[in-house]
Protein backbone atom coordinates (compact mmCIF):
# COMPACT_ATOMS: atom_id res chain seq x y z
CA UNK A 1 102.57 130.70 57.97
CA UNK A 2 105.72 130.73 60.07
CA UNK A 3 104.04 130.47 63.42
CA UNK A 4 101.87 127.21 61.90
CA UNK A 5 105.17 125.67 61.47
CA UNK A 6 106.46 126.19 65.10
CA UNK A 7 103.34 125.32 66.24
CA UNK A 8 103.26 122.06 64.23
CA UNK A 9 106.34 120.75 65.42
CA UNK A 10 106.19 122.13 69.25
CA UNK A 11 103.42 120.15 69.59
CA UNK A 12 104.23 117.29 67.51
CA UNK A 13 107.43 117.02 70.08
CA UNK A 14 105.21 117.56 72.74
CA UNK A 15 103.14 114.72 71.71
CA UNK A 16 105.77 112.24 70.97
CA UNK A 17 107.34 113.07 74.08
CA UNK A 18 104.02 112.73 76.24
CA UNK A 19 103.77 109.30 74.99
CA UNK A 20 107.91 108.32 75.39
CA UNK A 21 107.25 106.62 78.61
CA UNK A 22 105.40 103.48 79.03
CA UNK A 23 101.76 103.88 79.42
CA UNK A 24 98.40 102.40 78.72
CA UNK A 25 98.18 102.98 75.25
CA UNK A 26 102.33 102.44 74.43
CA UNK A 27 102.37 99.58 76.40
CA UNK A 28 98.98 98.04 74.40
CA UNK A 29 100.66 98.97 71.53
CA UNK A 30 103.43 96.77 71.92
CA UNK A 31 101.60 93.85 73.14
CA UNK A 32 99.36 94.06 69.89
CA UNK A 33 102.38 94.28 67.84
CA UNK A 34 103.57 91.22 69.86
CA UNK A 35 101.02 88.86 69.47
CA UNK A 36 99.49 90.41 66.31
CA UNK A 37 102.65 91.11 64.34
CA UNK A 38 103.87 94.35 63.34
CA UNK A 39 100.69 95.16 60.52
CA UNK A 40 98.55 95.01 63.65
CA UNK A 41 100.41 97.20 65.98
CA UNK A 42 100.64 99.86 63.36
CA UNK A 43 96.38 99.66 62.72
CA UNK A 44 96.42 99.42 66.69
CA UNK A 45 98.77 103.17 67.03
CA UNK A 46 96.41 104.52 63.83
CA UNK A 47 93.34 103.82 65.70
CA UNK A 48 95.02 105.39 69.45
CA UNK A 49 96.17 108.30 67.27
CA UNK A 50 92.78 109.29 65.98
CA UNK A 51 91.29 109.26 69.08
CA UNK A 52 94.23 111.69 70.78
CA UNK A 53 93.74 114.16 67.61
CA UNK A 54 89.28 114.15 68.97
CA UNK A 55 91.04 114.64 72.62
CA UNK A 56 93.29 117.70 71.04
CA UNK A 57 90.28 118.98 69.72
CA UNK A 58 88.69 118.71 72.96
CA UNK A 59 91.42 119.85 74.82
CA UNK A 60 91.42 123.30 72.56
CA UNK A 61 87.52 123.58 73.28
CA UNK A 62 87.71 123.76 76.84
CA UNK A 63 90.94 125.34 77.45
CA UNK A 64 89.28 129.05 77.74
CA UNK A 65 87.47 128.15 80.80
CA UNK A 66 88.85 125.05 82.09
CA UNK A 67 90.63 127.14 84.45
CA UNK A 68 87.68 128.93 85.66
CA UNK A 69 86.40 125.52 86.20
CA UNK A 70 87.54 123.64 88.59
CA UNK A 71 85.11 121.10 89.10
CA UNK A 72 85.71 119.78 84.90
CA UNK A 73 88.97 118.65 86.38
CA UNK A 74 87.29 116.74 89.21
CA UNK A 75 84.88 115.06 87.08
CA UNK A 76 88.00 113.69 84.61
CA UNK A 77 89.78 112.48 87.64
CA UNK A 78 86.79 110.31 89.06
CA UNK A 79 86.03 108.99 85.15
CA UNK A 80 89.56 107.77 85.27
CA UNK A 81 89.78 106.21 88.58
CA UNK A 82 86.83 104.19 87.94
CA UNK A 83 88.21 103.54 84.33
CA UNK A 84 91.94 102.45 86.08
CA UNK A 85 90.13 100.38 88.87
CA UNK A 86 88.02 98.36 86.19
CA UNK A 87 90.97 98.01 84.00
CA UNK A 88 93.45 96.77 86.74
CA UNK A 89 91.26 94.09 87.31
CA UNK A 90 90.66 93.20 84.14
CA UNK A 91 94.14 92.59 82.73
CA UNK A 92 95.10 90.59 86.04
CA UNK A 93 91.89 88.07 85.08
CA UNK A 94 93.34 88.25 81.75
CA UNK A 95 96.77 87.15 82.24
CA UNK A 96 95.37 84.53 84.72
CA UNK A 97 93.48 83.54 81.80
CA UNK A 98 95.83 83.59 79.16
CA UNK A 99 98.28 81.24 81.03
CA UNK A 100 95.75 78.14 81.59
CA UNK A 101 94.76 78.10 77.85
CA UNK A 102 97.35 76.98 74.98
CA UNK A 103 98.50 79.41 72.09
CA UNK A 104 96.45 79.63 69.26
CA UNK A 105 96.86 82.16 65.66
CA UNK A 106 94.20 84.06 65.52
CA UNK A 107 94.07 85.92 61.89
CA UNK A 108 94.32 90.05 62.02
CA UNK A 109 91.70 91.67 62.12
CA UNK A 110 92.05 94.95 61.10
CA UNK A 111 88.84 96.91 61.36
CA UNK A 112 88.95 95.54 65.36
CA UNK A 113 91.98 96.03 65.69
CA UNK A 114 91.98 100.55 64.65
CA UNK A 115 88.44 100.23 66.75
CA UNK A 116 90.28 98.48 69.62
CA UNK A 117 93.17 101.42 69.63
CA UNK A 118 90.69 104.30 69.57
CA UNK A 119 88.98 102.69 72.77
CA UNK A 120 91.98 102.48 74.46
CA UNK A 121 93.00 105.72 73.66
CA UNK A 122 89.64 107.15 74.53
CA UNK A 123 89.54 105.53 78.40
CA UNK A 124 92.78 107.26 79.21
CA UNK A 125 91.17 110.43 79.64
CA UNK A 126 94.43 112.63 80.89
CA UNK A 127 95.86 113.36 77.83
CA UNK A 128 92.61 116.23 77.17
CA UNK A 129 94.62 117.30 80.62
CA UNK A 130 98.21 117.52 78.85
CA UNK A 131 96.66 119.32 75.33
CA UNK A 132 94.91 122.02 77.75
CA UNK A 133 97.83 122.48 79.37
CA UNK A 134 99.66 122.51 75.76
CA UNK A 135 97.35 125.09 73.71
CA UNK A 136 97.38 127.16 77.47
CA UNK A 137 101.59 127.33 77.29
CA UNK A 138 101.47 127.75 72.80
CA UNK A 139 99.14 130.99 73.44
CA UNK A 140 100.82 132.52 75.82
CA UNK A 141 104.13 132.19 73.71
CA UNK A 142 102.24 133.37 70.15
CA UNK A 143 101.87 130.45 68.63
CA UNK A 144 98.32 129.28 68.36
CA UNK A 145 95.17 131.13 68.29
CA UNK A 146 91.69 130.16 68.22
CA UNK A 147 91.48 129.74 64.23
CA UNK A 148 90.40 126.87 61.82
CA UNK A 149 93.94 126.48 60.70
CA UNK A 150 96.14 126.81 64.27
CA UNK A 151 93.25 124.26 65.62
CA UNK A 152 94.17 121.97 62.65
CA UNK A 153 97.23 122.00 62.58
CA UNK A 154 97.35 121.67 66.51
CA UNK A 155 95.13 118.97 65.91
CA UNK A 156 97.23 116.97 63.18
CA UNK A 157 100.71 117.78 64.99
CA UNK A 158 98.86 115.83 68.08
CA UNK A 159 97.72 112.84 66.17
CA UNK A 160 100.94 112.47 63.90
CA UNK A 161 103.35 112.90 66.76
CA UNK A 162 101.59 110.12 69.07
CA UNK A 163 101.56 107.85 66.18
CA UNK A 164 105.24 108.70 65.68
CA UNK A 165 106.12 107.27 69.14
CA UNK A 166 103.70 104.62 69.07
CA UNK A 167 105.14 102.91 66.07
CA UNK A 168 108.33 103.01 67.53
CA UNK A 169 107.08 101.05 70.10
CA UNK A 170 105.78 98.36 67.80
CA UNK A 171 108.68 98.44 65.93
CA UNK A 172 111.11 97.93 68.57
CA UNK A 173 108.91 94.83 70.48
CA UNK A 174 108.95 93.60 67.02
CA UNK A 175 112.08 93.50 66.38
CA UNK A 176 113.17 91.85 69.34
CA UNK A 177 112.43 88.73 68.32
CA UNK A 178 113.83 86.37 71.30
CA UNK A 179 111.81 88.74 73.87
CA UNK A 180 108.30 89.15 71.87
CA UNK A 181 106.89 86.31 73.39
CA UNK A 182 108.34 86.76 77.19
CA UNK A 183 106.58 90.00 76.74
CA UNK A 184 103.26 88.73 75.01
CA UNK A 185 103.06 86.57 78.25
CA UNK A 186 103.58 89.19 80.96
CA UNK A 187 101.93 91.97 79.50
CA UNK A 188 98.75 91.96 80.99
CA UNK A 189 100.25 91.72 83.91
CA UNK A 190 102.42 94.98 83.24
CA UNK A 191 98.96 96.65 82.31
CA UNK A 192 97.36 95.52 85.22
CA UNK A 193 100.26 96.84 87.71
CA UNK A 194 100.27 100.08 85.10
CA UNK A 195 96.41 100.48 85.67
CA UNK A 196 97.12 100.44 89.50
CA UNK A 197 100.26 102.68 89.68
CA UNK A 198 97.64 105.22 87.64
CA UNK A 199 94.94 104.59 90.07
CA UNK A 200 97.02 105.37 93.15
CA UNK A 201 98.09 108.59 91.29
CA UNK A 202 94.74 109.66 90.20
CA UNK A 203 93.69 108.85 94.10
CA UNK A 204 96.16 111.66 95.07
CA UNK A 205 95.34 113.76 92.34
CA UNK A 206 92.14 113.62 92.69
CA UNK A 207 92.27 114.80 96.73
CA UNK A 208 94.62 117.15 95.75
CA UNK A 209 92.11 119.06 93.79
CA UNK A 210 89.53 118.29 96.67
CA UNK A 211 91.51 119.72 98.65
């Protein structure tokens, strides 16, 4: 019982902390909880957070042999760079869009919205990466093993500690009242210079493991 506890919050830290910097998901987060109010940045961070608990789960499946596999990593890298160069483009069109039309309220929809944060979530592929590496580093120190409940609680430690940092994200962009709506104007254009600055890096990444 005492090492599910460590192992809960270890990698509920780990998760919060993986997600501290701005990012595709954090970043969409915010913007949701710009233009959508707070209510839909918190459905938004519900939806990304059930998708990183399926890529914890993943991440524990192929942990065993990942590194006995190199070639899984090479096929994640060249997912994400075509994922980063389609998204790069995207958000640029949408922010050139955005500015020629006029600002209208559009009513929350929920269901799209928790839908909207699990695809997201899903299309950033590195974080099944970061939990490999995780479960990898919690074995070797004692405090996982391949049972139901170290997998769960891995699992819900993952989810809970994304959403943690997610809603703080929402929360703060909401709060700032007098800079929600710079931001709701210029953040596709942060996501689409995000989506490049991870393309470059998965570029490198990816010949590095070429290499």
């Amino acid at each position: 019982m005492t090492h599910l506890i460590i192992l809960f919050f270890a990698t509920f830290s780990a998760a919060l902390m993986g997600v501290v910097f701005p990012g595709l998901v954090n970043i969409t987060a915010a913007r949701t909880g710009s233009k959508k109010g707070k209510q839909g940045g918190i459905i938004f961070s519900a939806g990304a957070s059930a998708t990183v608990m399926i890529q914890a789960y993943i991440g524990v499946l192929i942990s065993k042999y990942l590194y006995n596999n190199p070639f899984v990593i090479d096929i994640l890298l060249k997912i994400a760079l075509g994922v980063f160069a389609f998204f790069s483009i995207y958000f640029l069109v949408t922010a050139r869009k955005n500015q020629e039309k006029k600002k209208r309220v559009v009513a929350v929809k929920r269901k799209n919205l928790f839908f909207k944060g699990m695809l997201i979530s899903f299309l950033n592929v590195l974080p099944i990466a970061y939990f490999c590496g995780l479960n990898a580093a919690w074995k070797v120190s004692g405090w996982i093993k391949f049972e139901l409940p170290d997998i769960l609680t891995f699992i819900l430690a993952a989810g809970l500690g994304t959403f943690a940092m997610l809603y703080m994200y929402v929360f703060y962009f909401d709060r700032l009242e007098s800079r929600t709506d710079y931001f709701s104007r210029y953040s596709d254009y942060i996501l689409s210079a995000l989506m490049g600055v991870l393309l470059i890096i998965t570029l490198i990444r990816l010949f590095y493991v070429e290499g």
